[in-house]
PDB file of N, CA and C in Angstrom:
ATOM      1  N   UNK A   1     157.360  45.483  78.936  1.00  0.00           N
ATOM      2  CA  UNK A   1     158.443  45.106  79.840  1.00  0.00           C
ATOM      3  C   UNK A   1     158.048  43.854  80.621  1.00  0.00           C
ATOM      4  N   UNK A   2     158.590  42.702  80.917  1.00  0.00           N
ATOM      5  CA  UNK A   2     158.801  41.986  81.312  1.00  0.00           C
ATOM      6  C   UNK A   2     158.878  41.639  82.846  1.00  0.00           C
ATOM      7  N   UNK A   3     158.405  41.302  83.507  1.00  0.00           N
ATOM      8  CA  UNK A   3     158.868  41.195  85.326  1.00  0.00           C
ATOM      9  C   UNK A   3     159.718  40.071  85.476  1.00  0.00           C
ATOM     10  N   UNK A   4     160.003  40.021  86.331  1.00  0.00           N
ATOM     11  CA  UNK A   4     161.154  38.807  86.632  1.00  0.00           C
ATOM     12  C   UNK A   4     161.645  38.536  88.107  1.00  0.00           C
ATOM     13  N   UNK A   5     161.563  37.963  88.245  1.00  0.00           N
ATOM     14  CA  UNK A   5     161.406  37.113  90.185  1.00  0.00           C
ATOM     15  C   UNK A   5     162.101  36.029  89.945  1.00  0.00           C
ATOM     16  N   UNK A   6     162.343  36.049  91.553  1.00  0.00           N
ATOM     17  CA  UNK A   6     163.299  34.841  92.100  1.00  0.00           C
ATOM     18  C   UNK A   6     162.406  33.996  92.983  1.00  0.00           C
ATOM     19  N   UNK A   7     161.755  32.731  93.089  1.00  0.00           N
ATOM     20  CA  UNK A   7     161.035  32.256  94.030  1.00  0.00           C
ATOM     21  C   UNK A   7     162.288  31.014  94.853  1.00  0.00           C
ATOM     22  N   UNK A   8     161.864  31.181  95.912  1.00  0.00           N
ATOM     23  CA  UNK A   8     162.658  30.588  96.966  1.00  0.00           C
ATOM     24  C   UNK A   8     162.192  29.514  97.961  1.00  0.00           C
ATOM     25  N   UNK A   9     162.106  28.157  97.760  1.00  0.00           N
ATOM     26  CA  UNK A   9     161.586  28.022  98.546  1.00  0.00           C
ATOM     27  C   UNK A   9     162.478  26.586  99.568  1.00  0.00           C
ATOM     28  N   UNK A  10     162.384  27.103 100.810  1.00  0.00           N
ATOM     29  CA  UNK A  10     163.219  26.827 101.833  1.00  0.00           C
ATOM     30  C   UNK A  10     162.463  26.334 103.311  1.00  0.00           C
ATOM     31  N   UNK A  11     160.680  26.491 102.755  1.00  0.00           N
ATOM     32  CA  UNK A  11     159.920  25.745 103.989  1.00  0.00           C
ATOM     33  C   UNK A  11     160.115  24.316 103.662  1.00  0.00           C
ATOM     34  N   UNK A  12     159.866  23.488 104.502  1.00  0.00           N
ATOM     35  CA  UNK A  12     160.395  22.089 104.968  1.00  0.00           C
ATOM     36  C   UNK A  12     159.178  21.028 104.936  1.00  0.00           C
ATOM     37  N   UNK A  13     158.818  20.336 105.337  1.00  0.00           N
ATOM     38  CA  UNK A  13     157.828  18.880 105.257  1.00  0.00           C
ATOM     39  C   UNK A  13     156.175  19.310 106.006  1.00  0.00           C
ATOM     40  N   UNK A  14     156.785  20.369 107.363  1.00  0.00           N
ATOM     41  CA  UNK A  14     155.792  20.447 107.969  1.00  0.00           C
ATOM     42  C   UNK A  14     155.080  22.051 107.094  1.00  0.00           C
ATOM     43  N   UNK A  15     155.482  22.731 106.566  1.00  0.00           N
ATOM     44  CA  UNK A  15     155.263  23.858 105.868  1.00  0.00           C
ATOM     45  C   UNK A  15     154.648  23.502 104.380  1.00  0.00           C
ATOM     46  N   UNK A  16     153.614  22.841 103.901  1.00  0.00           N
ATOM     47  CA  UNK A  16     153.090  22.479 102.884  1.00  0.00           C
ATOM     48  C   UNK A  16     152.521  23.547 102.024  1.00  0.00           C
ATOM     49  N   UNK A  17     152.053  24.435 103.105  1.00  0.00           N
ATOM     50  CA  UNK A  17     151.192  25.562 102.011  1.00  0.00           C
ATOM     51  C   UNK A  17     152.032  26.256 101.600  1.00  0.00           C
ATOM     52  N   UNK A  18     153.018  26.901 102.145  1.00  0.00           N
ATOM     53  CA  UNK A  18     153.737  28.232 101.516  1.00  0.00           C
ATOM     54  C   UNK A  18     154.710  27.278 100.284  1.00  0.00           C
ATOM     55  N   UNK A  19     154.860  25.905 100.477  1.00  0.00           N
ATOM     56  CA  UNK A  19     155.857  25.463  98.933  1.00  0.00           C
ATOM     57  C   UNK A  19     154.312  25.930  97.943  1.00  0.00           C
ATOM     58  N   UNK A  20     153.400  25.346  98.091  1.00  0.00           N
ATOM     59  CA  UNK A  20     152.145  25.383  97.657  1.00  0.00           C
ATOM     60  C   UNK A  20     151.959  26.798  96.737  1.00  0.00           C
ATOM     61  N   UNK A  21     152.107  27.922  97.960  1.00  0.00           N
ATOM     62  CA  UNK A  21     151.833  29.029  97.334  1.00  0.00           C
ATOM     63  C   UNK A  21     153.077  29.651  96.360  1.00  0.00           C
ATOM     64  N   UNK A  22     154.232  28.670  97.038  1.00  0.00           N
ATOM     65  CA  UNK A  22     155.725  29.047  96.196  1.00  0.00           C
ATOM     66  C   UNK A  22     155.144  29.025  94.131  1.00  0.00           C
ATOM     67  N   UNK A  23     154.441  27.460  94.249  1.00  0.00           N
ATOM     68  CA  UNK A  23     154.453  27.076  93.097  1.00  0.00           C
ATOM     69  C   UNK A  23     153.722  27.148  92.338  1.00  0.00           C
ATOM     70  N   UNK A  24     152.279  27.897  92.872  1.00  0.00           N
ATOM     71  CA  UNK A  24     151.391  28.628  92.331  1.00  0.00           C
ATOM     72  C   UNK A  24     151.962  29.757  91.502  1.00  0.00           C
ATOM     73  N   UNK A  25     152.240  30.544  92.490  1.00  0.00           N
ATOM     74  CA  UNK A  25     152.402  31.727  92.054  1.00  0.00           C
ATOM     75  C   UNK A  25     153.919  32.138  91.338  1.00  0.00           C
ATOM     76  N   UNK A  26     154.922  31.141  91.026  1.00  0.00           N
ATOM     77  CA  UNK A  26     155.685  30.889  90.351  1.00  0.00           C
ATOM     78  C   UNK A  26     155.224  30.004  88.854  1.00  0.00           C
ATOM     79  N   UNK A  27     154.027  29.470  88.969  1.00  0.00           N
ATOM     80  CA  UNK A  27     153.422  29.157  87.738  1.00  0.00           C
ATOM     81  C   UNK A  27     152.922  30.200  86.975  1.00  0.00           C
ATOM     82  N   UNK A  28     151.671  31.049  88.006  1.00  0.00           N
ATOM     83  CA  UNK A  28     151.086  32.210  87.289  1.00  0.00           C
ATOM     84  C   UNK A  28     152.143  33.059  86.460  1.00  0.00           C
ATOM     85  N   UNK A  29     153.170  33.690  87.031  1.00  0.00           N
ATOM     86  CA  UNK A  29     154.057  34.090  86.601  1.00  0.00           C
ATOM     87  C   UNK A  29     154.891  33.567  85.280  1.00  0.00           C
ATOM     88  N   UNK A  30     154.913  32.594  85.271  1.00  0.00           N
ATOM     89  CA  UNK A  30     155.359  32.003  84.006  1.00  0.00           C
ATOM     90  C   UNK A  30     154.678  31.871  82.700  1.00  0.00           C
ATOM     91  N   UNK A  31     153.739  31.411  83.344  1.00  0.00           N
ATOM     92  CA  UNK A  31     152.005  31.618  82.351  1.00  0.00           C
ATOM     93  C   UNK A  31     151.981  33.148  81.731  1.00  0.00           C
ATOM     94  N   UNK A  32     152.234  33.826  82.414  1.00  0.00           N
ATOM     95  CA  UNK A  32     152.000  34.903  81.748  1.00  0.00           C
ATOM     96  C   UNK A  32     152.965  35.968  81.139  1.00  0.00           C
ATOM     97  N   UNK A  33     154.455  35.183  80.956  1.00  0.00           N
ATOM     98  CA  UNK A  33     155.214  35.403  79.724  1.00  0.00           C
ATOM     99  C   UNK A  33     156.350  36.051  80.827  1.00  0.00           C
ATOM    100  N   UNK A  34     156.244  36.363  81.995  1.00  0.00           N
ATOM    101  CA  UNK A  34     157.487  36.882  82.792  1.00  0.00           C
ATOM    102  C   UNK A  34     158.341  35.940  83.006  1.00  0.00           C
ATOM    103  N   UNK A  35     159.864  36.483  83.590  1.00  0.00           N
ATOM    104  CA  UNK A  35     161.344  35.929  83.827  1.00  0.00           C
ATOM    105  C   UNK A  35     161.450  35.454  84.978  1.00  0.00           C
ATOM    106  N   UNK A  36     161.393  34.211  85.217  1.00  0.00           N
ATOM    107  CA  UNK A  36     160.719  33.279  86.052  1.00  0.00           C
ATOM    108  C   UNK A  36     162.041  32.206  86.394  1.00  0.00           C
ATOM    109  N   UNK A  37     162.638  32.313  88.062  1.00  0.00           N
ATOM    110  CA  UNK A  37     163.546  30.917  88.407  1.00  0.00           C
ATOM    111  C   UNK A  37     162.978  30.881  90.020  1.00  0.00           C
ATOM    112  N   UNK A  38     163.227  29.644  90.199  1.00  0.00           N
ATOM    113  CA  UNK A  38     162.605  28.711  90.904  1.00  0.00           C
ATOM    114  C   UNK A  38     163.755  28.147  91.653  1.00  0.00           C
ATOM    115  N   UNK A  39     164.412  27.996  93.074  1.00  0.00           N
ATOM    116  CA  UNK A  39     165.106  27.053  94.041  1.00  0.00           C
ATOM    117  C   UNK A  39     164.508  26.483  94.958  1.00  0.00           C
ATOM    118  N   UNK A  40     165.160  25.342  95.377  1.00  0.00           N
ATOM    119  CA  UNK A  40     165.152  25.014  96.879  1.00  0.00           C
ATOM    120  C   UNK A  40     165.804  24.876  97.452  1.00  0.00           C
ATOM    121  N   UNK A  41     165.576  25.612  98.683  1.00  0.00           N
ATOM    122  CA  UNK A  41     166.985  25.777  99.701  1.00  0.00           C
ATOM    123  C   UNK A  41     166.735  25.487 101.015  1.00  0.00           C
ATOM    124  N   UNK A  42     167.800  25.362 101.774  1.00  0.00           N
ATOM    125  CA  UNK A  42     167.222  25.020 102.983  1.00  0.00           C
ATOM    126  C   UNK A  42     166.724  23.877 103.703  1.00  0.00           C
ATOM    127  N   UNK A  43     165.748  24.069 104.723  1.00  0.00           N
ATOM    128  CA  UNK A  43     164.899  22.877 104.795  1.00  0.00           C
ATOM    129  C   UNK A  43     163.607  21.917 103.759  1.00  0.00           C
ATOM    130  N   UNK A  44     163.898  23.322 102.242  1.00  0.00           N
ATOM    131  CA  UNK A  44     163.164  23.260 101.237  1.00  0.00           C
ATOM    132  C   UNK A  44     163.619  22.014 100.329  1.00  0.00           C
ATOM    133  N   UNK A  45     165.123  21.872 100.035  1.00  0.00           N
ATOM    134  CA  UNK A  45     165.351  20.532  99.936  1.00  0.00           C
ATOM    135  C   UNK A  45     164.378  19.147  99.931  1.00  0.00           C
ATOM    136  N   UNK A  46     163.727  19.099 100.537  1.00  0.00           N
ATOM    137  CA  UNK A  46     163.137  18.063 101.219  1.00  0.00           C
ATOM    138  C   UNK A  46     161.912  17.974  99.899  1.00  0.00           C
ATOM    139  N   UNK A  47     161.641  18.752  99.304  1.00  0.00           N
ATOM    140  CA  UNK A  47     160.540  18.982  98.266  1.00  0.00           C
ATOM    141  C   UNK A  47     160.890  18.095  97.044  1.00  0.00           C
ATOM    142  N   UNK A  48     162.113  18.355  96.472  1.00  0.00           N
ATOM    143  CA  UNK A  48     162.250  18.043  95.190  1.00  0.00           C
ATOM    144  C   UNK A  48     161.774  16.325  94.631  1.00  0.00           C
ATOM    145  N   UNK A  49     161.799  15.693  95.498  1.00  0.00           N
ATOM    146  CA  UNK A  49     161.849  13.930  95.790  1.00  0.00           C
ATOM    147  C   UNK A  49     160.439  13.890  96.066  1.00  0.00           C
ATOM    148  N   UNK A  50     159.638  14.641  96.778  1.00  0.00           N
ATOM    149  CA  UNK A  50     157.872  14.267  97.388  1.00  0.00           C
ATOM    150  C   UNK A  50     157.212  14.902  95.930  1.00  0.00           C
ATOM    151  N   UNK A  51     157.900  15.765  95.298  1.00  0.00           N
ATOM    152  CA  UNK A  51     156.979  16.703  94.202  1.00  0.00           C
ATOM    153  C   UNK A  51     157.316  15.491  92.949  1.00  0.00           C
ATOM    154  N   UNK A  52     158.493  15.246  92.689  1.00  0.00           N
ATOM    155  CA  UNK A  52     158.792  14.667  91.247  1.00  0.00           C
ATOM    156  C   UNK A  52     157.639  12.873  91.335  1.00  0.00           C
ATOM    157  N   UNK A  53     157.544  12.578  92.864  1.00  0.00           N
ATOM    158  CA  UNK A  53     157.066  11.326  92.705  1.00  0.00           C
ATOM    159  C   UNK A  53     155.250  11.627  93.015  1.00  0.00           C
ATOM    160  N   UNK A  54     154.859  12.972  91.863  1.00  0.00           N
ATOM    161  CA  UNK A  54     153.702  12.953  91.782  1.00  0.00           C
ATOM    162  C   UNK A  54     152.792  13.191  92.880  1.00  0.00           C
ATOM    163  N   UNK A  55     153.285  14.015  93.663  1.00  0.00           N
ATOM    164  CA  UNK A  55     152.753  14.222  95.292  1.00  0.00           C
ATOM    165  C   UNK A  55     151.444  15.126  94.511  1.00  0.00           C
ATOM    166  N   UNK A  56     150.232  14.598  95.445  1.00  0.00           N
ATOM    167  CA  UNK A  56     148.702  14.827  94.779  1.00  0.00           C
ATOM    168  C   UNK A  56     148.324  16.148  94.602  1.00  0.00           C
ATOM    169  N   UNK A  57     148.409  17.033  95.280  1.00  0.00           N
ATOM    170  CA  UNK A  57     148.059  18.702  94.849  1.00  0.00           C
ATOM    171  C   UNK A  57     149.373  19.340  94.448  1.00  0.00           C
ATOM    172  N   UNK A  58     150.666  19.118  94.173  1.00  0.00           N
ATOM    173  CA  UNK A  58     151.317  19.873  93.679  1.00  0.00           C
ATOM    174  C   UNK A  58     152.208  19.370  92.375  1.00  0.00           C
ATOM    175  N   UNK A  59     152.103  18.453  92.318  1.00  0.00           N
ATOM    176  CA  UNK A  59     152.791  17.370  91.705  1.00  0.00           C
ATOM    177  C   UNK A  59     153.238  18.029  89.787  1.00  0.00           C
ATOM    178  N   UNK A  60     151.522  17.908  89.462  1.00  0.00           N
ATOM    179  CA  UNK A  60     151.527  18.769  88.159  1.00  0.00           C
ATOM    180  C   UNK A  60     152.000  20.082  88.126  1.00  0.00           C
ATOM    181  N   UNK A  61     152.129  21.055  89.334  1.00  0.00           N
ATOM    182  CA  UNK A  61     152.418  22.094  88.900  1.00  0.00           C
ATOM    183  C   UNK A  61     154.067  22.407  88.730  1.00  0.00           C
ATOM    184  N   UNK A  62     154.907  21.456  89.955  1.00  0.00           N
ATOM    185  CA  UNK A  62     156.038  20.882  89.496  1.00  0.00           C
ATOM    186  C   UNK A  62     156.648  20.757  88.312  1.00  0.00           C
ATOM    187  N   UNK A  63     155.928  19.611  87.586  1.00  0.00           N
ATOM    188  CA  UNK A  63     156.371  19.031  86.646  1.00  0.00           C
ATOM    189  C   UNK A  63     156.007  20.147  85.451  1.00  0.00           C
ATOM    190  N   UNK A  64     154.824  20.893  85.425  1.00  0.00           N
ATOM    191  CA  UNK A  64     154.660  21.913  84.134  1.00  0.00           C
ATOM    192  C   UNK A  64     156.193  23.092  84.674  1.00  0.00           C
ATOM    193  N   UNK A  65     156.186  23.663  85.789  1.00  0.00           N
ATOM    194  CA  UNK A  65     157.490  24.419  86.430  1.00  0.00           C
ATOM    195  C   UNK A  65     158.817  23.531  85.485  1.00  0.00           C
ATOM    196  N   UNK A  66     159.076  22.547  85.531  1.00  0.00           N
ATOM    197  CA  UNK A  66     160.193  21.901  84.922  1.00  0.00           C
ATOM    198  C   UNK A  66     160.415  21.971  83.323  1.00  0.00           C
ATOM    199  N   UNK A  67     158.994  21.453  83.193  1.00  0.00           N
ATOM    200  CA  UNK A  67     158.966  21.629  81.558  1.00  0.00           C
ATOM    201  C   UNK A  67     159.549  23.147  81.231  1.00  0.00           C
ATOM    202  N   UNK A  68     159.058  23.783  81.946  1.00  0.00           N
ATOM    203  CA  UNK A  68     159.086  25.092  81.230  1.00  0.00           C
ATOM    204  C   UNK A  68     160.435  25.933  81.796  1.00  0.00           C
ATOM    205  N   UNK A  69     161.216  25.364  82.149  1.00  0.00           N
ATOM    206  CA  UNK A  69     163.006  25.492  82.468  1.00  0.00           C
ATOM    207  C   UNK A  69     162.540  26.194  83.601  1.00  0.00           C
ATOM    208  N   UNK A  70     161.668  26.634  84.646  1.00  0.00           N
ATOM    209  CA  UNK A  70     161.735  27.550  85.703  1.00  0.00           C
ATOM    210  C   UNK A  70     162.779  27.304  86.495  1.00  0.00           C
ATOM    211  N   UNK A  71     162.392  25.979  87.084  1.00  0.00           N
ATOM    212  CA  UNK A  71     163.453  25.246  88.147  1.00  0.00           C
ATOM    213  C   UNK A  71     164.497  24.769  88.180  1.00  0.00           C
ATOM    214  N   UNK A  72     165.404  26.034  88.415  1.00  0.00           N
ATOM    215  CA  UNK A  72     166.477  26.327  88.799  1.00  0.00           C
ATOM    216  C   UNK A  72     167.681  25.369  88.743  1.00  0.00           C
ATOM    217  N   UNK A  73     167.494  24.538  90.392  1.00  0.00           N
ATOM    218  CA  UNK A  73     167.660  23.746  91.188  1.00  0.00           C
ATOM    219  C   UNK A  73     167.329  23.766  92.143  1.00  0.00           C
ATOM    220  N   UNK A  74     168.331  22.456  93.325  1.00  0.00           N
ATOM    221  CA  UNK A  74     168.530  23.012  94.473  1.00  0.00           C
ATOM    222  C   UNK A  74     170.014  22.992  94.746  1.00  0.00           C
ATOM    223  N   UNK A  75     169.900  24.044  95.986  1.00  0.00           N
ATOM    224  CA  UNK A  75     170.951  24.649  96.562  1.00  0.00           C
ATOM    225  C   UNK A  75     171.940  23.046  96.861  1.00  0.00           C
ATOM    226  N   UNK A  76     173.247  23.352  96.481  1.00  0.00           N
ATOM    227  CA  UNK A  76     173.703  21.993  96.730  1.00  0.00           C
ATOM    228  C   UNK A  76     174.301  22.320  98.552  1.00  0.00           C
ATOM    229  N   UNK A  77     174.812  23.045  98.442  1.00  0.00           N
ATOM    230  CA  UNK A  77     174.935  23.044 100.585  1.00  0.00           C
ATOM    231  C   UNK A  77     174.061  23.033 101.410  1.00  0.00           C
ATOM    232  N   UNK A  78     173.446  22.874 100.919  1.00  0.00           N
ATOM    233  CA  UNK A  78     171.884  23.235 101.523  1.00  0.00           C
ATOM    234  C   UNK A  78     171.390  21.286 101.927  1.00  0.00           C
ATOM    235  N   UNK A  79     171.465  20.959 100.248  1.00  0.00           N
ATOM    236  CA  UNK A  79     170.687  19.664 100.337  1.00  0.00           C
ATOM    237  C   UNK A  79     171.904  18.671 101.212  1.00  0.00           C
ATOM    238  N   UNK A  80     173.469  19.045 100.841  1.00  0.00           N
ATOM    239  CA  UNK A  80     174.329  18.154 101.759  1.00  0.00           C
ATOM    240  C   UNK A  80     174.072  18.336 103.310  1.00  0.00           C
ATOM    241  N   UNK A  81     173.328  19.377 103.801  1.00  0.00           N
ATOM    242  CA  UNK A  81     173.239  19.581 104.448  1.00  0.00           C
ATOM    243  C   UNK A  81     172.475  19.000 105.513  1.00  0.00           C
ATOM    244  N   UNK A  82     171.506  19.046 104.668  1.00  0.00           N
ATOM    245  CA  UNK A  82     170.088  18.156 105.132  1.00  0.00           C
ATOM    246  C   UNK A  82     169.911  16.763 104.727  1.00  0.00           C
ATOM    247  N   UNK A  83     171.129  16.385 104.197  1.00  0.00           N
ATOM    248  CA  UNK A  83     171.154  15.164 103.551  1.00  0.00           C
ATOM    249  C   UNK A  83     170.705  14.567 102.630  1.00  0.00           C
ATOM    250  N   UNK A  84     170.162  15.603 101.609  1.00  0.00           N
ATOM    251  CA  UNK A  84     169.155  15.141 100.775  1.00  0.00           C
ATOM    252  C   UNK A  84     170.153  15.221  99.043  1.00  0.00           C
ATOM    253  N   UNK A  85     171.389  15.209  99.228  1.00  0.00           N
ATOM    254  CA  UNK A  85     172.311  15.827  97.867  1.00  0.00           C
ATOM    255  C   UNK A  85     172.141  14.669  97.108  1.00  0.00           C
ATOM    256  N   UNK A  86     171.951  13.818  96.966  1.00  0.00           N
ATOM    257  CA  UNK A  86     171.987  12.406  96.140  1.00  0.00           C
ATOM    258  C   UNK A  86     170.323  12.480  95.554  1.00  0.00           C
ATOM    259  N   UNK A  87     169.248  13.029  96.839  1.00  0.00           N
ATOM    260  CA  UNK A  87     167.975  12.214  95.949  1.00  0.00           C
ATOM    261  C   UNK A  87     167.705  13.286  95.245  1.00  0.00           C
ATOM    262  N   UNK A  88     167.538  14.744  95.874  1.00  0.00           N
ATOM    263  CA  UNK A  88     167.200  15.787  95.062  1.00  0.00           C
ATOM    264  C   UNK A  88     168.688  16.029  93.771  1.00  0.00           C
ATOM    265  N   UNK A  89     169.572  15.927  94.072  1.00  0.00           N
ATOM    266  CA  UNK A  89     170.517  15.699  93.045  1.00  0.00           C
ATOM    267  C   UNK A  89     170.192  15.050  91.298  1.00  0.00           C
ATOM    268  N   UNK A  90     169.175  13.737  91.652  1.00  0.00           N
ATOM    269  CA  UNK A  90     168.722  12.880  90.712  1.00  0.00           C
ATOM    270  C   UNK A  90     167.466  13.271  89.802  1.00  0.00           C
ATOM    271  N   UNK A  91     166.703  14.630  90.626  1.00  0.00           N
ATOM    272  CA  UNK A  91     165.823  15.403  90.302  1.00  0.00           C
ATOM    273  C   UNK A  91     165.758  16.307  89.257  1.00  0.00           C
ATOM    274  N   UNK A  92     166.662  17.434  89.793  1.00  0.00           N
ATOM    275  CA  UNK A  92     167.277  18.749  89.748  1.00  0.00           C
ATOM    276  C   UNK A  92     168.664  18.552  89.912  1.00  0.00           C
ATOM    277  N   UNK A  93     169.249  20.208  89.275  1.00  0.00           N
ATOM    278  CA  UNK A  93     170.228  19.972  88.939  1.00  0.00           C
ATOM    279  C   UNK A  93     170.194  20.602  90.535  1.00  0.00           C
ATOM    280  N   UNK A  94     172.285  19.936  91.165  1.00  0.00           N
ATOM    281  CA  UNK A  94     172.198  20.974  92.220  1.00  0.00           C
ATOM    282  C   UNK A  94     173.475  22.533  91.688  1.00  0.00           C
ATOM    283  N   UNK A  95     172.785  23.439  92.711  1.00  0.00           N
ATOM    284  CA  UNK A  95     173.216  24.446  92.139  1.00  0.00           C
ATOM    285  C   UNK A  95     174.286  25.129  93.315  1.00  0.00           C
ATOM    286  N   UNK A  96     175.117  26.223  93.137  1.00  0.00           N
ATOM    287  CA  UNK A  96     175.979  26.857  94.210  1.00  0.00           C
ATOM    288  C   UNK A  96     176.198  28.069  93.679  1.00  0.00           C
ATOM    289  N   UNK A  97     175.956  29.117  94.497  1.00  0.00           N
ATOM    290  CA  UNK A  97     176.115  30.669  94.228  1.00  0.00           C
ATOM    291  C   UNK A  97     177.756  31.042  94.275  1.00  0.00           C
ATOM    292  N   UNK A  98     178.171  31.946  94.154  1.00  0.00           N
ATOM    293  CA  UNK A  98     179.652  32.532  94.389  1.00  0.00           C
ATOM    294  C   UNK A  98     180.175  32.150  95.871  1.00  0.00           C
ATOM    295  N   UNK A  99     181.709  32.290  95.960  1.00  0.00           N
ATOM    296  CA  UNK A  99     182.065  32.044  97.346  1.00  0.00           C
ATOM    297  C   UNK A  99     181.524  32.870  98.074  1.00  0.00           C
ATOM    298  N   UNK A 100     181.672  34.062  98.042  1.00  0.00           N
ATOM    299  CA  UNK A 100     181.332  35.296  99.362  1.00  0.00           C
ATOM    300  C   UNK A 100     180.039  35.225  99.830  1.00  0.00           C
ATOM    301  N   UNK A 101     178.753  34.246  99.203  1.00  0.00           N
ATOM    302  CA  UNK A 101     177.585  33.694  99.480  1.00  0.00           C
ATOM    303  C   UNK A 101     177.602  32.213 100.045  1.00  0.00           C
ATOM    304  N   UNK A 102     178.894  32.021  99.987  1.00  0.00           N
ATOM    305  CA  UNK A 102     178.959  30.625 101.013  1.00  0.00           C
ATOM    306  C   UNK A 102     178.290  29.787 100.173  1.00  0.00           C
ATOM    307  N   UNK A 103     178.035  29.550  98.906  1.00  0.00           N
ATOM    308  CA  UNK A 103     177.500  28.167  98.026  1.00  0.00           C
ATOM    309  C   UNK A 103     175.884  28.679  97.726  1.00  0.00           C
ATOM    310  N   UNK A 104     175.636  30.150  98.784  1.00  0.00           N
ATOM    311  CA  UNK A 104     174.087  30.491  98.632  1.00  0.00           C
ATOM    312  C   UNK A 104     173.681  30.541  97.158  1.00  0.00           C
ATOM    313  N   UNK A 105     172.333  31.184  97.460  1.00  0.00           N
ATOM    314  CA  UNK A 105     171.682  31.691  96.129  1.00  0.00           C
ATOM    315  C   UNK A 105     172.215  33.149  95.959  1.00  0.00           C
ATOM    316  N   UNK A 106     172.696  33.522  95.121  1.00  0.00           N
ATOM    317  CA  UNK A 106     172.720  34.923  95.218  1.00  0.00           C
ATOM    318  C   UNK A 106     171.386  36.128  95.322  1.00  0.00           C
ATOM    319  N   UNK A 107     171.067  35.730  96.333  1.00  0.00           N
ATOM    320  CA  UNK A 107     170.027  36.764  96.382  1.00  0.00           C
ATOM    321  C   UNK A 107     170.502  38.273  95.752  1.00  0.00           C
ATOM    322  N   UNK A 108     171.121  38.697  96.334  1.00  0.00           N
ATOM    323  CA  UNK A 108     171.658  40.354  95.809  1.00  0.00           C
ATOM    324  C   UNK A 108     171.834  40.425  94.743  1.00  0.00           C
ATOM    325  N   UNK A 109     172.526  39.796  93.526  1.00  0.00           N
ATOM    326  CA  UNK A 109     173.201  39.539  92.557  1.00  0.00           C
ATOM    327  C   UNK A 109     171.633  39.918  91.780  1.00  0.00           C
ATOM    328  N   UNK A 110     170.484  38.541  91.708  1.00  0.00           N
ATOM    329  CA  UNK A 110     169.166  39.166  91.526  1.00  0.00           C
ATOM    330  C   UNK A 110     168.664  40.047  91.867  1.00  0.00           C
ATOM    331  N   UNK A 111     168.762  40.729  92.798  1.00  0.00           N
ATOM    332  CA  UNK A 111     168.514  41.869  93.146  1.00  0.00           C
ATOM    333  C   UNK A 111     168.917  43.325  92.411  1.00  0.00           C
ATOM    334  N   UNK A 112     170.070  42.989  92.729  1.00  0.00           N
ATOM    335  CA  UNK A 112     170.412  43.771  91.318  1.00  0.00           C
ATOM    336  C   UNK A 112     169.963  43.986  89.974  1.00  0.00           C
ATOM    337  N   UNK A 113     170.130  43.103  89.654  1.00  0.00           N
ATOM    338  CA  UNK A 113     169.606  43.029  88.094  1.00  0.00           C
ATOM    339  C   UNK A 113     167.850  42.932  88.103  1.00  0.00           C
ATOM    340  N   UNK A 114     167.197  43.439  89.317  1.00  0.00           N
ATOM    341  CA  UNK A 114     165.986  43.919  89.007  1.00  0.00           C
ATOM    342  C   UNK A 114     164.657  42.883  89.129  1.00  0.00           C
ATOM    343  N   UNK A 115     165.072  41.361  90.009  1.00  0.00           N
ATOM    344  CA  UNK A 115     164.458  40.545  89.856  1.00  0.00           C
ATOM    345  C   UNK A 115     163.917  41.079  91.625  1.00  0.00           C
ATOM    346  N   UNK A 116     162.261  40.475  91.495  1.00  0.00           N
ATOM    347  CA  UNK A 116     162.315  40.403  92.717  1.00  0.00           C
ATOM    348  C   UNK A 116     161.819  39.250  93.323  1.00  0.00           C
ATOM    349  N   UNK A 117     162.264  39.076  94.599  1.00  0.00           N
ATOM    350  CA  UNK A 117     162.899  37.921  95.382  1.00  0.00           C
ATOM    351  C   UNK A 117     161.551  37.360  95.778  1.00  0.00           C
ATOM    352  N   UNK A 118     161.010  36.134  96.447  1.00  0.00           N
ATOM    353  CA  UNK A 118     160.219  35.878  96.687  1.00  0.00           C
ATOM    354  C   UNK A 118     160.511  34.627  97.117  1.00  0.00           C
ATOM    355  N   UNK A 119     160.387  34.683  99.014  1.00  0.00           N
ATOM    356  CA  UNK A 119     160.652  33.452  99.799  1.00  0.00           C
ATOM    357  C   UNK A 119     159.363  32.801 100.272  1.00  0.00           C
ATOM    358  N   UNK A 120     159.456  31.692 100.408  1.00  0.00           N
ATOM    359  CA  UNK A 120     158.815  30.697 101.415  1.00  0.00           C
ATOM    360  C   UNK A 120     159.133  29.526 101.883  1.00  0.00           C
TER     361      UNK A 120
END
């Protein structure tokens, strides 16, 4: 059987380690044959543009995350939000959950179907 998680990540510029540990441990997971998606939401936005232009300790794990379809997107209300819908846009795809989630991620929806969630 298979595991399968949702990684989330929604820490911001000054929060380096927990994207860090987002993308670690959203790698391990992939590496080792589980059902594996990847967002950014939030003040997390701010990631997609510092990671793709080769940012020095996370950069590769990014780009192997991409290769290997993890990453998702990002949240598109999220990044209009924070202003970031054009650069992370050019990145990643942007993404929007159902209305009754307001454009969110559907957290529950994964939930449901047995994934488990995993923020930073």
């Amino acid at each position: 059987m298979t595991n399968k998680h949702v990684f989330v990540v929604y820490s911001g510029e000054s929060d380096p380690g927990r994207v860090y540990h987002a993308l670690v441990y959203a790698l391990q997971a992939a590496r080792r044959g589980d059902e594996v998606r990847l967002f950014f939401a939030g003040d997390g936005t701010y990631w997609p543009e510092v990671l793709e232009n080769e940012h020095p300790t996370m950069g590769d794990m990014f780009q192997e995350l991409k290769n290997r379809n993890v990453i998702e997107g990002v949240t598109k209300t999220c990044a209009m939000a924070y202003g970031r819908a054009e650069a992370a846009g050019k990145i990643l795809p942007l993404v929007s959950g159902p209305e009754d989630s307001r454009g969110q991620i559907d957290l529950l929806d994964f939930a449901d179907r047995s994934y488990r969630i995993w923020t930073y």
